[in-house]
C-alpha atoms as a PDB file:
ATOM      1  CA  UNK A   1      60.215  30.840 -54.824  1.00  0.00           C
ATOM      2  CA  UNK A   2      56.290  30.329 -54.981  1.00  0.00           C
ATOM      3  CA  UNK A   3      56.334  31.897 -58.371  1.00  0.00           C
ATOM      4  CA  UNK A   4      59.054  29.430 -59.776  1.00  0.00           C
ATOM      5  CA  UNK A   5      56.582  26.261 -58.028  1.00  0.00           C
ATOM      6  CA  UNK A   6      53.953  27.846 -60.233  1.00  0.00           C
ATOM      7  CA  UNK A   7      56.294  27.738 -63.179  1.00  0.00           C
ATOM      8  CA  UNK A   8      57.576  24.060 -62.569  1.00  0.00           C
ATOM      9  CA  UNK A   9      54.520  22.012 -60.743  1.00  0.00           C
ATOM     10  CA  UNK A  10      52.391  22.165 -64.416  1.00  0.00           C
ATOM     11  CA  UNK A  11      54.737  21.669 -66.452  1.00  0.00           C
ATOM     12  CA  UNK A  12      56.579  18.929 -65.168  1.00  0.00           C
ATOM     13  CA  UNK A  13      53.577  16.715 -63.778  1.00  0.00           C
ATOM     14  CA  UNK A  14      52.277  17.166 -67.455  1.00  0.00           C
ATOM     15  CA  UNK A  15      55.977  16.020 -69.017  1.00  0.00           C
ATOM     16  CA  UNK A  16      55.778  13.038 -66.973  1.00  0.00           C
ATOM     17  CA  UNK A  17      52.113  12.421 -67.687  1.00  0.00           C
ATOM     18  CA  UNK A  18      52.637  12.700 -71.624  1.00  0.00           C
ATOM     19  CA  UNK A  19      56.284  10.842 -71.739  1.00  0.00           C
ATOM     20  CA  UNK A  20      54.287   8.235 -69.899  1.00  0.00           C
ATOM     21  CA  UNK A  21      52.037   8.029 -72.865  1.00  0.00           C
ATOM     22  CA  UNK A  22      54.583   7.875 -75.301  1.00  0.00           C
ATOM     23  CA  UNK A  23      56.272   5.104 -73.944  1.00  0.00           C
ATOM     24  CA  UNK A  24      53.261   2.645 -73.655  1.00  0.00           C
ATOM     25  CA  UNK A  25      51.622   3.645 -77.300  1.00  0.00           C
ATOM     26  CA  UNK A  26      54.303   5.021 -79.403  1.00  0.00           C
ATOM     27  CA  UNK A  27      57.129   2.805 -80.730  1.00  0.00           C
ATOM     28  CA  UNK A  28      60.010   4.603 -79.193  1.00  0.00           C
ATOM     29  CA  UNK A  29      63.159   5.471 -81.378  1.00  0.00           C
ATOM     30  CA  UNK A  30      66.979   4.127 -80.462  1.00  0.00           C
ATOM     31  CA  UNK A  31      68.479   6.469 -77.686  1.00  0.00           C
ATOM     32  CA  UNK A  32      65.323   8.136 -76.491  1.00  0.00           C
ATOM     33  CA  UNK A  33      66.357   8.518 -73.246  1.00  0.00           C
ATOM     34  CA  UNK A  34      69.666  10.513 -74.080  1.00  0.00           C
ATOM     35  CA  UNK A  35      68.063  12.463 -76.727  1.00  0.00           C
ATOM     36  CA  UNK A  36      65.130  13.535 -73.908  1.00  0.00           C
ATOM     37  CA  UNK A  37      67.797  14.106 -71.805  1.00  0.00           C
ATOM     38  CA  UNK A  38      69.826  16.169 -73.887  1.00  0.00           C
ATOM     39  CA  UNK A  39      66.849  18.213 -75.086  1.00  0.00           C
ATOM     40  CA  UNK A  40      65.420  18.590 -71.334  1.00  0.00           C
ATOM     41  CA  UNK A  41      69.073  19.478 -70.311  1.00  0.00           C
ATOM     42  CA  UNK A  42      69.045  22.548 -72.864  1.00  0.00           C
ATOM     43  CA  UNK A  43      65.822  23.565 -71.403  1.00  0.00           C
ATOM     44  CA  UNK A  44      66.846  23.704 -68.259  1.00  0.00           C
ATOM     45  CA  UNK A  45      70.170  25.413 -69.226  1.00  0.00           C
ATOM     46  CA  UNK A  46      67.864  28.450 -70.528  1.00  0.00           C
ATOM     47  CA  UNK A  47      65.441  28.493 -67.993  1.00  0.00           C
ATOM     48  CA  UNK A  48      68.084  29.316 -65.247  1.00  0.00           C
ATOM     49  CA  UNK A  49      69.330  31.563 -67.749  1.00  0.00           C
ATOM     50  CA  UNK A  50      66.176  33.611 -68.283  1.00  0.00           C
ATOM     51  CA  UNK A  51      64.532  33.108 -65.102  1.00  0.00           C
ATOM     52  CA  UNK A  52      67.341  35.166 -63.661  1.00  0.00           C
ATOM     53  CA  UNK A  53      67.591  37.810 -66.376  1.00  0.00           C
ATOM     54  CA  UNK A  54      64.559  38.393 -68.559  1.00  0.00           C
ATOM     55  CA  UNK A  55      62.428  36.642 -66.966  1.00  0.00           C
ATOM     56  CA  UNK A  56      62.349  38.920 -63.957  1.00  0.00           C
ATOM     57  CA  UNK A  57      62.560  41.997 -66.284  1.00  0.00           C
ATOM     58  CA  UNK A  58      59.408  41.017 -68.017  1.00  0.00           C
ATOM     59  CA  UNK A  59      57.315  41.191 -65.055  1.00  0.00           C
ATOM     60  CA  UNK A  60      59.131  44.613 -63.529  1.00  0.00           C
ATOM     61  CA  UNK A  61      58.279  46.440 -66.897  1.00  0.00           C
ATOM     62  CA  UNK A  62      55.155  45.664 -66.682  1.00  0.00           C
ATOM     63  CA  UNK A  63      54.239  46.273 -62.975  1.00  0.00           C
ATOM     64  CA  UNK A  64      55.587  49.953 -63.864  1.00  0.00           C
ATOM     65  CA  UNK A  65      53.186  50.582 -66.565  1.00  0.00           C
ATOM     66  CA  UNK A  66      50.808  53.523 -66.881  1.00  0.00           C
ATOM     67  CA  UNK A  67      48.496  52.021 -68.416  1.00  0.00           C
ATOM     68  CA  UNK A  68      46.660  49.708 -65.473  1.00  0.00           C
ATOM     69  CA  UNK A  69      43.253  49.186 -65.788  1.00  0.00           C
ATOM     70  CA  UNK A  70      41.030  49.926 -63.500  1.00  0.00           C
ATOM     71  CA  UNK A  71      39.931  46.761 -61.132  1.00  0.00           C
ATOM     72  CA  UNK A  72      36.164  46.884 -62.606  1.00  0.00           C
ATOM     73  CA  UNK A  73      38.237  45.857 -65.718  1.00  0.00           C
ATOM     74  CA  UNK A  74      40.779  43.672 -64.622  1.00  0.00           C
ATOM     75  CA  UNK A  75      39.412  40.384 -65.662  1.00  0.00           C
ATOM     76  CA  UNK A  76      38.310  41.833 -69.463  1.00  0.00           C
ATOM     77  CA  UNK A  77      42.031  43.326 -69.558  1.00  0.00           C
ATOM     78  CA  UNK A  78      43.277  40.210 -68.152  1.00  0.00           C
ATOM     79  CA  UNK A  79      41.641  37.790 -71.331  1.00  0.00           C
ATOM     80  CA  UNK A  80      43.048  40.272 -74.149  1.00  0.00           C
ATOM     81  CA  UNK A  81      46.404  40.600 -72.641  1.00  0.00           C
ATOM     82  CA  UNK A  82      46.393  36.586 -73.272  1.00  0.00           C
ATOM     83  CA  UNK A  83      44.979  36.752 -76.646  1.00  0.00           C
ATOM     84  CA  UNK A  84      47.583  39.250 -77.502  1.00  0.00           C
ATOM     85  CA  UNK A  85      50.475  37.642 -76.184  1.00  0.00           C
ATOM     86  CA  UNK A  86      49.177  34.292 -77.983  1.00  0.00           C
ATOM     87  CA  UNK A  87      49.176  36.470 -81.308  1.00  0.00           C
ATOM     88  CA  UNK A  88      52.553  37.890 -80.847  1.00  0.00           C
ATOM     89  CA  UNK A  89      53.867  34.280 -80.205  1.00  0.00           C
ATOM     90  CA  UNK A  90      52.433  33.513 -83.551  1.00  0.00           C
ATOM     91  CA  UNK A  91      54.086  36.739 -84.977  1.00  0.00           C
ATOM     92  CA  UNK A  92      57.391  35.672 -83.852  1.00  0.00           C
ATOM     93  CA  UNK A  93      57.347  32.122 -84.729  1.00  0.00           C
ATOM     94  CA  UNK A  94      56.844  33.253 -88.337  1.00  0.00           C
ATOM     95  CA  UNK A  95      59.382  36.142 -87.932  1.00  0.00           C
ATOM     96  CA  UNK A  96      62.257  33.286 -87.038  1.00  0.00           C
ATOM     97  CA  UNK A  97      61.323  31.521 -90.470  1.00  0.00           C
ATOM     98  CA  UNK A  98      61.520  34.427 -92.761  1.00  0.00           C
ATOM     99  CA  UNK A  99      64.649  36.356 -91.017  1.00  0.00           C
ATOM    100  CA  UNK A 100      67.941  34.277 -91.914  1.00  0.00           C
ATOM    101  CA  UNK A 101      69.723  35.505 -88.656  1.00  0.00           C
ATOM    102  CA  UNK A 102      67.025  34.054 -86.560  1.00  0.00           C
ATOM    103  CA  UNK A 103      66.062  31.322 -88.181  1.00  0.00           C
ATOM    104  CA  UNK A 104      69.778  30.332 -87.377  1.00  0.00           C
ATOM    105  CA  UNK A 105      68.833  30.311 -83.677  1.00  0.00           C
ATOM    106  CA  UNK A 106      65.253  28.567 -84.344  1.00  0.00           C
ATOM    107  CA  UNK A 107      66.765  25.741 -86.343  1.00  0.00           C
ATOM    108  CA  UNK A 108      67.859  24.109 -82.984  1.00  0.00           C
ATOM    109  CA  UNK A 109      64.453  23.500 -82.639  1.00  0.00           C
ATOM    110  CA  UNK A 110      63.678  22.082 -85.939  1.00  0.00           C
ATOM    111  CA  UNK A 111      66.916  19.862 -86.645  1.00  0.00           C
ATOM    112  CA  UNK A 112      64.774  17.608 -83.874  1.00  0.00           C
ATOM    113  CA  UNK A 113      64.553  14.129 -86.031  1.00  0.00           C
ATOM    114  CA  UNK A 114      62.686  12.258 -83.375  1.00  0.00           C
ATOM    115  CA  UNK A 115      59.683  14.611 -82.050  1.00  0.00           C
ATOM    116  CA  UNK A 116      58.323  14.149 -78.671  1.00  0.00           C
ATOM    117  CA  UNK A 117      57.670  15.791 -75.540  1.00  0.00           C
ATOM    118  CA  UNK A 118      61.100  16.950 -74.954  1.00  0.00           C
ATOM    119  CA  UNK A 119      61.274  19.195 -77.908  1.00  0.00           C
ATOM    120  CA  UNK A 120      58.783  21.616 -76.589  1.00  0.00           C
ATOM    121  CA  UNK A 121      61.900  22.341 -74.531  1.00  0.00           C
ATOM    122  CA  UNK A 122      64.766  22.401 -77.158  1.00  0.00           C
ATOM    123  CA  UNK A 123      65.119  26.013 -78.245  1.00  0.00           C
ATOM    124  CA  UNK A 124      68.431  27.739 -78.340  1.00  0.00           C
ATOM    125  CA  UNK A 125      68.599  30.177 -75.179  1.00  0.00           C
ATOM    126  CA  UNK A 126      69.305  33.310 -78.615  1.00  0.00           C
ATOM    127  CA  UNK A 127      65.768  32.884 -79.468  1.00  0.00           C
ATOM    128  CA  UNK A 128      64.113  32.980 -76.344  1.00  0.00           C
ATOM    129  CA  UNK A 129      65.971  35.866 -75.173  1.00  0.00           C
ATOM    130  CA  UNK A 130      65.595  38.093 -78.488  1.00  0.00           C
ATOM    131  CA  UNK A 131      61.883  37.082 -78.138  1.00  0.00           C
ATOM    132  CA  UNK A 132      61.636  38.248 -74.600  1.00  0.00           C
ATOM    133  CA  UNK A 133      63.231  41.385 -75.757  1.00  0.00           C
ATOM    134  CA  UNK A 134      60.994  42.113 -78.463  1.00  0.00           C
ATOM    135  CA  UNK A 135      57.872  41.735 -76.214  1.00  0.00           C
ATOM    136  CA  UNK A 136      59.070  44.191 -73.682  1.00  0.00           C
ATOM    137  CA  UNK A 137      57.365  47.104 -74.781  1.00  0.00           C
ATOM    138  CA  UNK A 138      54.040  45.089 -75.502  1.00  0.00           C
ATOM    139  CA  UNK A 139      54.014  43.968 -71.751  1.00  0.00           C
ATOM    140  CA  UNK A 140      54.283  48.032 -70.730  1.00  0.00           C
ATOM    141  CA  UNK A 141      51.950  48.934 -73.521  1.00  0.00           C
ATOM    142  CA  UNK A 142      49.210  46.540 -72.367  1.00  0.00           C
ATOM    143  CA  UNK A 143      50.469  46.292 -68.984  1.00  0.00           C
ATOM    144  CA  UNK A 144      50.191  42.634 -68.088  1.00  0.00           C
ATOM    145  CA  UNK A 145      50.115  42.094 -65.229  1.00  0.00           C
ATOM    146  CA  UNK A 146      52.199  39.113 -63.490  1.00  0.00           C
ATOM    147  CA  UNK A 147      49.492  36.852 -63.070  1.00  0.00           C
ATOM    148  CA  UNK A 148      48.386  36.942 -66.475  1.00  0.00           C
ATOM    149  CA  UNK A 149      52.365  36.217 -67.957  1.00  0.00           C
ATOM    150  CA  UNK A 150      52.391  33.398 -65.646  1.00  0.00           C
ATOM    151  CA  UNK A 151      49.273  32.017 -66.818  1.00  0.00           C
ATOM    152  CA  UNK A 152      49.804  32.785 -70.260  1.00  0.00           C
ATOM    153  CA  UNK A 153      53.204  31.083 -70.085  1.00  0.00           C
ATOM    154  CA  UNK A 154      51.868  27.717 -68.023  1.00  0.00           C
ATOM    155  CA  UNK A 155      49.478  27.779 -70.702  1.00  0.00           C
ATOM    156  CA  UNK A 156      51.961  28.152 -73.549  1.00  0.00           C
ATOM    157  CA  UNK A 157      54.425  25.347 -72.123  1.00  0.00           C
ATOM    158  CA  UNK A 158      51.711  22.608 -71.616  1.00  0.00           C
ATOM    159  CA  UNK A 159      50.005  23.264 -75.042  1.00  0.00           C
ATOM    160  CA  UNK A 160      53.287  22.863 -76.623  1.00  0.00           C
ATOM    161  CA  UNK A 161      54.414  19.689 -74.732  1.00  0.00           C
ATOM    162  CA  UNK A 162      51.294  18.835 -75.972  1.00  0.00           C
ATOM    163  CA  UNK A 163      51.701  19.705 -80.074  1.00  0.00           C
ATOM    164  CA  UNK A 164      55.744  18.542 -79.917  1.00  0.00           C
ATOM    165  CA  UNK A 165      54.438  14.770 -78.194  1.00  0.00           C
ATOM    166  CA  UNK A 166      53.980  11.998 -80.501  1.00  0.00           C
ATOM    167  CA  UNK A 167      50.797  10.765 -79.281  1.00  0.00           C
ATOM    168  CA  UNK A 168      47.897  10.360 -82.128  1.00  0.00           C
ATOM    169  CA  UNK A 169      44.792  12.355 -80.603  1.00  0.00           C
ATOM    170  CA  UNK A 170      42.707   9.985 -83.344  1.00  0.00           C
ATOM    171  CA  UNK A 171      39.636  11.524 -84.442  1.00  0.00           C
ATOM    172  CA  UNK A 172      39.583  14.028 -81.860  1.00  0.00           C
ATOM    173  CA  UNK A 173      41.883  15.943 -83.382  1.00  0.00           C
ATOM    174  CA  UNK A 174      39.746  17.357 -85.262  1.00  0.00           C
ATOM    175  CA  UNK A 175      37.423  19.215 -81.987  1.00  0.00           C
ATOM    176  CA  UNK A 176      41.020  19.861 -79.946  1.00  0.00           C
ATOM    177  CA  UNK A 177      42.562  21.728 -83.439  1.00  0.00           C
ATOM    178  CA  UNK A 178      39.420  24.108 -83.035  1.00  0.00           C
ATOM    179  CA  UNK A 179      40.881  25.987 -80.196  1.00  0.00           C
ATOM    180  CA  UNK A 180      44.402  24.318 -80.016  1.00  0.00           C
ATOM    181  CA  UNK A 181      47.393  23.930 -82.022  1.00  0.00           C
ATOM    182  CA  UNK A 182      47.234  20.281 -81.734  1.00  0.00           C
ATOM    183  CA  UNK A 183      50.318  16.871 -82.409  1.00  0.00           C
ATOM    184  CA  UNK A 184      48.667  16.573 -86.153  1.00  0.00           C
ATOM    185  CA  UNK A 185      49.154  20.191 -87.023  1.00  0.00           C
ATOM    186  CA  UNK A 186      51.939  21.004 -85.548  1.00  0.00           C
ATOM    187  CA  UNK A 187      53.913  17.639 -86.611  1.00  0.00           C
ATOM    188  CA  UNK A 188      53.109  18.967 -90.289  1.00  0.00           C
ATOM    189  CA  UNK A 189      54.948  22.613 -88.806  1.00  0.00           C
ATOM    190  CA  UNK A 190      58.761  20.216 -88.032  1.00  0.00           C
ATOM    191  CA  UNK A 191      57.998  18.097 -91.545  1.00  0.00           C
ATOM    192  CA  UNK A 192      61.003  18.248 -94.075  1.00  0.00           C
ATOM    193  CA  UNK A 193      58.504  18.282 -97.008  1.00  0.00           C
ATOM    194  CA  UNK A 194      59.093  21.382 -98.707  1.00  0.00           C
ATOM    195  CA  UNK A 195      55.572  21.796 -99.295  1.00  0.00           C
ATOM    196  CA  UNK A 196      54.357  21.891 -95.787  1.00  0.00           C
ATOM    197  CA  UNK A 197      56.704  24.653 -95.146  1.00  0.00           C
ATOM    198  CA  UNK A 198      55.318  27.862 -93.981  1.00  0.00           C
ATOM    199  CA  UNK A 199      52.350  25.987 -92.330  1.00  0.00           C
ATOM    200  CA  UNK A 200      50.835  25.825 -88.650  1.00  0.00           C
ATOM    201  CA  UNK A 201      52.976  28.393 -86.435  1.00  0.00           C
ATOM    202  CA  UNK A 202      50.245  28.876 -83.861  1.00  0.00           C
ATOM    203  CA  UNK A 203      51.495  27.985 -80.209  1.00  0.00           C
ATOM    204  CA  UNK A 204      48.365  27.835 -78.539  1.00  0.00           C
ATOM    205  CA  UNK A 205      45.134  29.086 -80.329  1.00  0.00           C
ATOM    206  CA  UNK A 206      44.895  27.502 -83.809  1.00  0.00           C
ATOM    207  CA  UNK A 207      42.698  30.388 -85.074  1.00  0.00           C
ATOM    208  CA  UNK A 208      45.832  32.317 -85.955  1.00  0.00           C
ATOM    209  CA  UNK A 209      46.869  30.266 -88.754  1.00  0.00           C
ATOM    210  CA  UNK A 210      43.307  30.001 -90.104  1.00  0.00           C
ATOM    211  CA  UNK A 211      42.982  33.725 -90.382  1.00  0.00           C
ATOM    212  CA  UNK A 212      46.645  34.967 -91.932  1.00  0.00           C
ATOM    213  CA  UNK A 213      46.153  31.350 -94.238  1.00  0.00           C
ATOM    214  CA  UNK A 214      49.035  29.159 -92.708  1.00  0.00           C
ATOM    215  CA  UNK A 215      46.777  26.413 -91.859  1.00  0.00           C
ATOM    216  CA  UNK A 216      47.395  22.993 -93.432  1.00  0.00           C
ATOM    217  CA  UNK A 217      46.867  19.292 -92.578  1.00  0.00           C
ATOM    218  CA  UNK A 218      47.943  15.995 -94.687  1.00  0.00           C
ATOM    219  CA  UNK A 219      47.082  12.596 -94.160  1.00  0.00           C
ATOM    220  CA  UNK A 220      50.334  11.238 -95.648  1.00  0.00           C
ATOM    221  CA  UNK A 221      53.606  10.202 -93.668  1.00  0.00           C
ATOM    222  CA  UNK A 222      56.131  12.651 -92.053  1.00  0.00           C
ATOM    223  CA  UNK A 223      59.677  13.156 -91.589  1.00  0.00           C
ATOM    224  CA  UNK A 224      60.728  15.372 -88.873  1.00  0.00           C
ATOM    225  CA  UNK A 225      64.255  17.355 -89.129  1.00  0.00           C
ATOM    226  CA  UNK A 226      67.021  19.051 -91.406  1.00  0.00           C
ATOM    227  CA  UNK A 227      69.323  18.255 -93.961  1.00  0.00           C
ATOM    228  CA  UNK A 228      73.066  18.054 -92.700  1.00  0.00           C
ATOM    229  CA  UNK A 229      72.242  19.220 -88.693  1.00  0.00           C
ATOM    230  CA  UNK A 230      74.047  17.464 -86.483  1.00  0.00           C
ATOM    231  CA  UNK A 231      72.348  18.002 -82.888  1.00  0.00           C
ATOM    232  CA  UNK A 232      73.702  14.812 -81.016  1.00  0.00           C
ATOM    233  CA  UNK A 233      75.243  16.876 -78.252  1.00  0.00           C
ATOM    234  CA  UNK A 234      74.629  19.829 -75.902  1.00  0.00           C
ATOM    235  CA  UNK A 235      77.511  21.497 -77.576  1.00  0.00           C
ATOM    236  CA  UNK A 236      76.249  20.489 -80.923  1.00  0.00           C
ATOM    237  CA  UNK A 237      72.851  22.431 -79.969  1.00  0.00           C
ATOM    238  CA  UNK A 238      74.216  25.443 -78.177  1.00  0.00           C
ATOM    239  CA  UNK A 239      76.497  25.852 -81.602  1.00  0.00           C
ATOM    240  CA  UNK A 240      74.260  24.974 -84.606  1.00  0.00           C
ATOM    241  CA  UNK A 241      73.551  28.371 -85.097  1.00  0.00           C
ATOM    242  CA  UNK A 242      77.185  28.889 -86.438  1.00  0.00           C
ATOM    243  CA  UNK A 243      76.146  26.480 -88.954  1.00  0.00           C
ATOM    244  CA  UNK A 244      72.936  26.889 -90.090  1.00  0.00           C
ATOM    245  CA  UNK A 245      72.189  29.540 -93.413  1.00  0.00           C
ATOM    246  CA  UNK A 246      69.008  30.522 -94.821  1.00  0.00           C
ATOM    247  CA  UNK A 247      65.386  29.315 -93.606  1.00  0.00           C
ATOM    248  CA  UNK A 248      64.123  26.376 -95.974  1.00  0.00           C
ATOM    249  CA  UNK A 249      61.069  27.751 -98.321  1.00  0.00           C
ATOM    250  CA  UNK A 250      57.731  26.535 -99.883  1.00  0.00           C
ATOM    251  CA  UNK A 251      58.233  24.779-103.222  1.00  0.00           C
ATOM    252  CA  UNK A 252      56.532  26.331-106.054  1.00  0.00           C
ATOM    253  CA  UNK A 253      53.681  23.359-106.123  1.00  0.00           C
ATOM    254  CA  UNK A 254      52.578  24.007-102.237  1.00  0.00           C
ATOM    255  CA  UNK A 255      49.153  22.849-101.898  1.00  0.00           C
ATOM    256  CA  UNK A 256      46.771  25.401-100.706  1.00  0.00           C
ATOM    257  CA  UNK A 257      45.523  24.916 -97.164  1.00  0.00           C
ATOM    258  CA  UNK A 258      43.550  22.458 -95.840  1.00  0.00           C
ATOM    259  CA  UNK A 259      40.228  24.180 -94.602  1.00  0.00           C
ATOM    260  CA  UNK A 260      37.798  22.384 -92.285  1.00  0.00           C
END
């Protein structure tokens, strides 16, 4: 029960605080409120789903692991474990672009037209879970412990409410997108412009995409979404990925990356 506070206290004092700020300095679309709702409903649907399943496996497997440090090390161990997981999220994002099978489940995320807060929160419950399953045996490997997943997580969760929002950060940007995945970069990430595909997947440190070269930025208008995906209901969400083909590629002409 405390652990599931942890979980919920962050995250949801930091959805109100940035839906807030949307509504006072962003022009809100028609039907914001049901598509928030809708997209915070899915969430919810897969977090009672994984709390109860995965969610409780991921931190058995690693409380089981050999591999402990010893306490003089725990805080060291403690700071790679979260680099690591932050790299692995970045390895999986791009994994669910280039594999047609999952980039059926990940397109639930992407057919989001109108980007805000909310769609940190609208993934299909197939992704998450084949995600959790594929970290597994880096959680026993590196043996994280609990703490660490929890932080890494609250961490994860508010960084991407943060990158989905549609709040402008301005000019500082620019110093947040040095450590962060910020709104501009990852707004460029959800744009139907063929040649931004393939760009930004970092969740929470940026410096992933500046070191395998996926880092771009553009100063010219965006359009969020994808062709033909019709995600106006619950249902229509939990069954896109029937519907859904092959991952959308970079045209010929991309532009190389944007370097700062």
């Amino acid at each position: 029960m405390e652990e599931t506070f942890y979980r919920l206290a962050p995250a949801s004092l930091w959805l109100a605080i940035l839906w807030l700020a949307e509504s006072f300095v962003v022009v809100s679309p028609p039907g914001r409120w049901q598509h928030g709702l809708r997209n915070l409903g899915l969430a919810g649907i897969n977090g009672l789903f994984l709390f109860f399943t995965l969610g409780g496996v991921s931190v058995w497997i690693a409380s089981v692991s050999p591999f402990a440090p010893a306490s003089a090390w725990a805080i060291p161990h403690a700071v790679v474990c979260f680099v690591v997981l932050d790299l692995f999220s970045y390895g999986w994002h791009r994994l669910n672009h280039a594999v047609p099978m999952l980039w059926r489940l990940h397109s639930v995320h992407h057919s989001d037209e109108h980007m805000d807060v909310t769609t940190a929160g609208r993934f299909h419950a197939g992704e998450l879970a084949v995600g959790a399953l594929l970290r597994l045996p880096l959680l026993y490997c590196m043996a994280v412990s609990a703490t660490t997943l929890l932080a890494y997580e609250t961490v994860l969760v508010l960084v991407s409410m943060l990158h989905h929002s549609s709040i402008s950060l301005g000019r500082w940007d620019r110093s947040f997108r040095m450590l962060i995945s910020t709104p501009a970069m990852h707004s460029i990430h959800h744009s139907r412009n063929p040649s931004h595909f393939g760009s930004n997947f970092s969740s929470v440190f940026s410096v992933w995409d500046r070191i395998f070269a996926t880092f771009q930025l553009t100063n010219g208008p965006i359009s969020h979404g994808l062709e033909n995906a019709d995600g106006k209901s619950l249902r229509s969400l939990i069954t896109m990925p029937l519907n859904q083909t092959t991952p959308p590629r970079p045209t010929s002409n991309t532009p190389a990356k944007s370097r700062e």
